[in-house]
Protein backbone atom coordinates (compact mmCIF):
# COMPACT_ATOMS: atom_id res chain seq x y z
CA UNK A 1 0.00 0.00 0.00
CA UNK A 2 0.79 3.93 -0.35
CA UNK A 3 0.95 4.31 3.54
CA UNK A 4 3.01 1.34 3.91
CA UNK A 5 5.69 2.25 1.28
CA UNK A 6 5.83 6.38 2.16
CA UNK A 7 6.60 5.14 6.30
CA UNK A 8 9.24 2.61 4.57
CA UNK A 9 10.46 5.69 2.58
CA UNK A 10 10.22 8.24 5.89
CA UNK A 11 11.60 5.62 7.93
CA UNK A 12 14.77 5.39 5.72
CA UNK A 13 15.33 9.31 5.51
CA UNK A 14 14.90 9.73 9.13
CA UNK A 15 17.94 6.70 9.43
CA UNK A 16 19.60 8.75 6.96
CA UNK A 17 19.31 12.25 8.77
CA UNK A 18 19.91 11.12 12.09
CA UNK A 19 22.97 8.81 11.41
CA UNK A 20 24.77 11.48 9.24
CA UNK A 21 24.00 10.13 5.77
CA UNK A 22 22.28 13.14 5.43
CA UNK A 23 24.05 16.11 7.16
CA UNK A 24 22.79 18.62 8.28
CA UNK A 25 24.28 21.81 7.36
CA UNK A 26 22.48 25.59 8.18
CA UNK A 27 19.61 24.12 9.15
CA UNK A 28 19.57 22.60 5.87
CA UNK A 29 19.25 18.94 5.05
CA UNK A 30 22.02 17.73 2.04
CA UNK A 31 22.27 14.03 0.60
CA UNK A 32 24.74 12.82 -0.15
CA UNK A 33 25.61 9.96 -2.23
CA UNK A 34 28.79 7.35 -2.00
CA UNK A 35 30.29 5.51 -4.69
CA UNK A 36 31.26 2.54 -2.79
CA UNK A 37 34.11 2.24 -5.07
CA UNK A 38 36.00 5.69 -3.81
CA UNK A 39 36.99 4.02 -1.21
CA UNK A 40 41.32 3.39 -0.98
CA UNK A 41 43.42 1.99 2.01
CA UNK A 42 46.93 2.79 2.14
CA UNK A 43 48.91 1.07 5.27
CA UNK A 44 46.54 2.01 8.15
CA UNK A 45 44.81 4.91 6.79
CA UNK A 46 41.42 4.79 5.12
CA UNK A 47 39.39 7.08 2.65
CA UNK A 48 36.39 7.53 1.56
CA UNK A 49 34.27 10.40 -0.89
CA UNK A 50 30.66 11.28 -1.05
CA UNK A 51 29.34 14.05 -3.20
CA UNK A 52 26.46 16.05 -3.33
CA UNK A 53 25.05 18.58 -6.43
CA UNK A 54 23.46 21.69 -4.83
CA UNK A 55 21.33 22.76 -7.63
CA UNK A 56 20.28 25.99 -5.31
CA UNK A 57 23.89 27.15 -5.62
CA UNK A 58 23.85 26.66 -9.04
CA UNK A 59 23.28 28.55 -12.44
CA UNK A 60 23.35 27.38 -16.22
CA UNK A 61 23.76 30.90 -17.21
CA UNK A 62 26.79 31.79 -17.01
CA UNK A 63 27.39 27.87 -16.04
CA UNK A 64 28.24 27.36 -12.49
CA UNK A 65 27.50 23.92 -11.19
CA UNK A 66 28.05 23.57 -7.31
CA UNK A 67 28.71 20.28 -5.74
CA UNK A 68 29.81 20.13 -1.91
CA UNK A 69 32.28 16.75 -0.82
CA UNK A 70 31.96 14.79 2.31
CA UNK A 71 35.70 13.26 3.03
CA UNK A 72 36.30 10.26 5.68
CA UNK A 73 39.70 9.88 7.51
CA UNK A 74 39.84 6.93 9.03
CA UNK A 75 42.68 4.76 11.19
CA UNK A 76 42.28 1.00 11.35
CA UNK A 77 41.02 0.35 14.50
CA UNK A 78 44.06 -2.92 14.33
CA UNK A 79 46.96 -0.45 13.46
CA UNK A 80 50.19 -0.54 16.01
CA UNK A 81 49.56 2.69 18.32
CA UNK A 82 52.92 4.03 17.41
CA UNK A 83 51.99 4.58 13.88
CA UNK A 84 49.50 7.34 14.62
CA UNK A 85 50.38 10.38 12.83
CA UNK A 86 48.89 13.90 11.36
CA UNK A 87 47.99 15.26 8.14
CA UNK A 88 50.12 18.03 7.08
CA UNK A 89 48.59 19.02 3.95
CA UNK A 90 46.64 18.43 0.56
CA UNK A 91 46.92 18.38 -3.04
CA UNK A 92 44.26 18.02 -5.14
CA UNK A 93 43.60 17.76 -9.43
CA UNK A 94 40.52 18.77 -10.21
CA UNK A 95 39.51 17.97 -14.00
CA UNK A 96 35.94 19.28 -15.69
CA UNK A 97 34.12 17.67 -18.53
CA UNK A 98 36.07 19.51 -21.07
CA UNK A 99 39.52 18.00 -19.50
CA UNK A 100 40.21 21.23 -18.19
CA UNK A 101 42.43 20.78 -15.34
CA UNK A 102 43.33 22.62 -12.06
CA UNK A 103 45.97 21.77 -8.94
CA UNK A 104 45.34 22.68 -5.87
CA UNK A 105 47.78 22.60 -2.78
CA UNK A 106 47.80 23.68 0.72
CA UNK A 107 48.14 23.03 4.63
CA UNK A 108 45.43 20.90 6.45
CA UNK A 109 41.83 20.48 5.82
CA UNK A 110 39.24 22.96 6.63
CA UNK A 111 41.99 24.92 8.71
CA UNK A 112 42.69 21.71 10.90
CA UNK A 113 45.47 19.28 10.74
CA UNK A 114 43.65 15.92 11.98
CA UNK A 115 45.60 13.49 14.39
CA UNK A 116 45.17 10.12 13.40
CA UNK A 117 45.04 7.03 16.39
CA UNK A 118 43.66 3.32 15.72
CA UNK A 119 40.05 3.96 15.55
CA UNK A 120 40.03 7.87 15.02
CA UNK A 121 37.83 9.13 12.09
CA UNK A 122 37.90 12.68 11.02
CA UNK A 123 35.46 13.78 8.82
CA UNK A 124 34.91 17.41 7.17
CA UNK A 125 32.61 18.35 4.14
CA UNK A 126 34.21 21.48 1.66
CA UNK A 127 32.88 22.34 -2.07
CA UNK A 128 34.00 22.98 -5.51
CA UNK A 129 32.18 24.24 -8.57
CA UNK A 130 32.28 23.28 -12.38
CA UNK A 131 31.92 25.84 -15.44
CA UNK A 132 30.52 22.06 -16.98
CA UNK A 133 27.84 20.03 -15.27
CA UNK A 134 30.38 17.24 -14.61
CA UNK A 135 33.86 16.94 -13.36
CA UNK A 136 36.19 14.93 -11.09
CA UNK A 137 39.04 14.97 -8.32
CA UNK A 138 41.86 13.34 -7.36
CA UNK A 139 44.75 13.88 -5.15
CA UNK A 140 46.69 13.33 -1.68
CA UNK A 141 46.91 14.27 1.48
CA UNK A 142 50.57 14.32 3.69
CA UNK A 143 50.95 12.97 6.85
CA UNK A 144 53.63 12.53 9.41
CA UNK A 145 54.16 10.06 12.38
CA UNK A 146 53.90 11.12 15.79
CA UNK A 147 57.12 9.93 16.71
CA UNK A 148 58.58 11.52 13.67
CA UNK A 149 58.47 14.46 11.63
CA UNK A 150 60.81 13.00 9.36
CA UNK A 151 58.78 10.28 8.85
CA UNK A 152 56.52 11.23 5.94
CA UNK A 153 53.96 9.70 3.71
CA UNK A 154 51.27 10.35 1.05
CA UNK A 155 47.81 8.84 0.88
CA UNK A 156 46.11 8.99 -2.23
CA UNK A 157 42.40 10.07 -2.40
CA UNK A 158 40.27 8.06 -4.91
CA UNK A 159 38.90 9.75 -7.89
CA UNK A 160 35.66 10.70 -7.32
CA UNK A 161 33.04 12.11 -10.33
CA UNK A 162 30.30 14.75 -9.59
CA UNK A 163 27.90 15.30 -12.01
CA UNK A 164 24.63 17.28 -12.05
CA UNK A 165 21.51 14.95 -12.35
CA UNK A 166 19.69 14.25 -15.30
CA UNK A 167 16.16 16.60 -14.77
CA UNK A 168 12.73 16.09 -15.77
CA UNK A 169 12.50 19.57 -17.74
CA UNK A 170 15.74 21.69 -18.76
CA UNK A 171 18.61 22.30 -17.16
CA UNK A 172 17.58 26.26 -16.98
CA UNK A 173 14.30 25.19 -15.54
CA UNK A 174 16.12 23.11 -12.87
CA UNK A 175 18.77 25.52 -12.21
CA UNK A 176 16.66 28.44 -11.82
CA UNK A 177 18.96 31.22 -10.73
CA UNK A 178 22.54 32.53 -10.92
CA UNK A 179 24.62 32.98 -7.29
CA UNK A 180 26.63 34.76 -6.57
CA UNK A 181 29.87 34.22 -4.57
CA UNK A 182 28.60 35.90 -1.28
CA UNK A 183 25.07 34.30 -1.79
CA UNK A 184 27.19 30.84 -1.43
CA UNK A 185 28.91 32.49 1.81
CA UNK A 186 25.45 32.77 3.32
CA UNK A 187 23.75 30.25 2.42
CA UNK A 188 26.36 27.63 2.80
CA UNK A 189 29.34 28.40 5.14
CA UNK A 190 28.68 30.82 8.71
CA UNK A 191 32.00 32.24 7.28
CA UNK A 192 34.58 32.44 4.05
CA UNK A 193 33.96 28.67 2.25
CA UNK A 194 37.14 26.31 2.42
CA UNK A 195 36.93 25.77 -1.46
CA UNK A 196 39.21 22.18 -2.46
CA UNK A 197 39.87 21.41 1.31
C-alpha cells in the first residue's frame, strides 16, 4: 500500500538524517551519495568520498555547477599505536568535462590538521564548482608520524566524479537562478567557504 511504502520511505530518511547520511548543514538537510568504489586503504589509513550537487547554488547561465564533498579519515582500528600520525597538507587535481584541469595545494583540511590514532575518524565536508555540469578529483593528502616528523607519507584520495543529475525539464528550468559568490557564503558556510579542502 501507499501508507506502507511512504513510512518505509520516511523511515529510511529519518535513518539517513539522524545517522549522518544526510548532514545537516544551516539548518539545511544535504544528501549525499557514495560511490562505494571511492573508497582506498593505504597502510593504516582509510578514505572515503561522497558528493552532493546543490542545484540551489547553481546557475546554467553563465554555467556554475556547485557540488559540496563529504571526506572520511579513518585509522584501522588494528593499526600498532605508534603509527598514529597527522595530516600536514593536501593536493588536489581537479579535472571538468572539457579536460580542463586545475591543482590545488595547501596546509590541512578545513583549517585543521587531523591526528590520526587506531580507531580515530575525522570527517569534514568542503565544495567545488564546475563551469561544466560534470567533473572529477583526485589527489593526496601528507601525513607525518607522531614519533617523527621526518617520517613522511602520502595517501592517495580516490577519484571521485560529480555530475549534475539528469532533470525532468531543462537544465535552466532546474537551475533556476545565478549565485553569486557571497550568496554561497550565506547560504552555505557561517564564514569564508574552504573551497578544495
Amino acid at each position: 500500500s501507499v501508507g506502507a511504502s511512504f513510512t518505509e520511505w520516511f523511515t529510511s530518511y529519518v535513518h539517513s538524517v539522524v545517522s549522518g547520511g544526510f548532514p545537516i548543514i544551516r539548518e539545511q538537510i544535504f544528501r549525499y551519495v557514495h560511490d562505494k568504489t571511492c573508497v582506498t586503504r593505504t597502510g593504516d589509513i582509510i578514505i572515503s568520498v561522497s558528493t552532493s550537487f546543490l542545484p540551489e547554488l547553481s546557475s546554467v547561465h553563465p554555467p556554475h555547477y556547485f557540488f559540496s564533498y563529504r571526506i572520511r579519515i579513518e585509522m584501522a582500528k588494528e593499526a600498532m599505536p605508534e603509527n598514529a600520525c597527522q595530516l600536514d597538507s593536501r593536493y588536489w587535481k581537479i579535472t571538468n568535462a572539457n579536460g580542463n584541469v586545475e591543482e590545488v595545494q595547501g596546509p590541512g583540511v578545513v583549517g585543521e590538521f587531523p591526528v590520526m590514532r587506531p580507531g580515530n575518524v575525522h570527517e569534514y565536508t568542503s565544495c567545488t564548482t564546475f563551469t561544466t555540469p560534470s567533473g572529477y578529483m583526485e589527489g593526496y593528502y601528507t601525513f607525518h608520524r607522531l614519533s617523527s616528523k621526518k617520517d613522511i607519507f602520502s595517501v592517495p584520495i580516490p577519484r571521485f566524479h560529480m555530475r549534475c543529475p539528469p532533470s525532468r525539464g531543462s537544465a535552466a528550468h532546474m537551475i533556476s537562478r545565478s549565485v553569486t559568490a557571497t550568496a554561497i557564503n550565506a547560504v552555505f558556510f557561517s564564514s569564508k567557504p574552504n573551497i578544495l579542502d
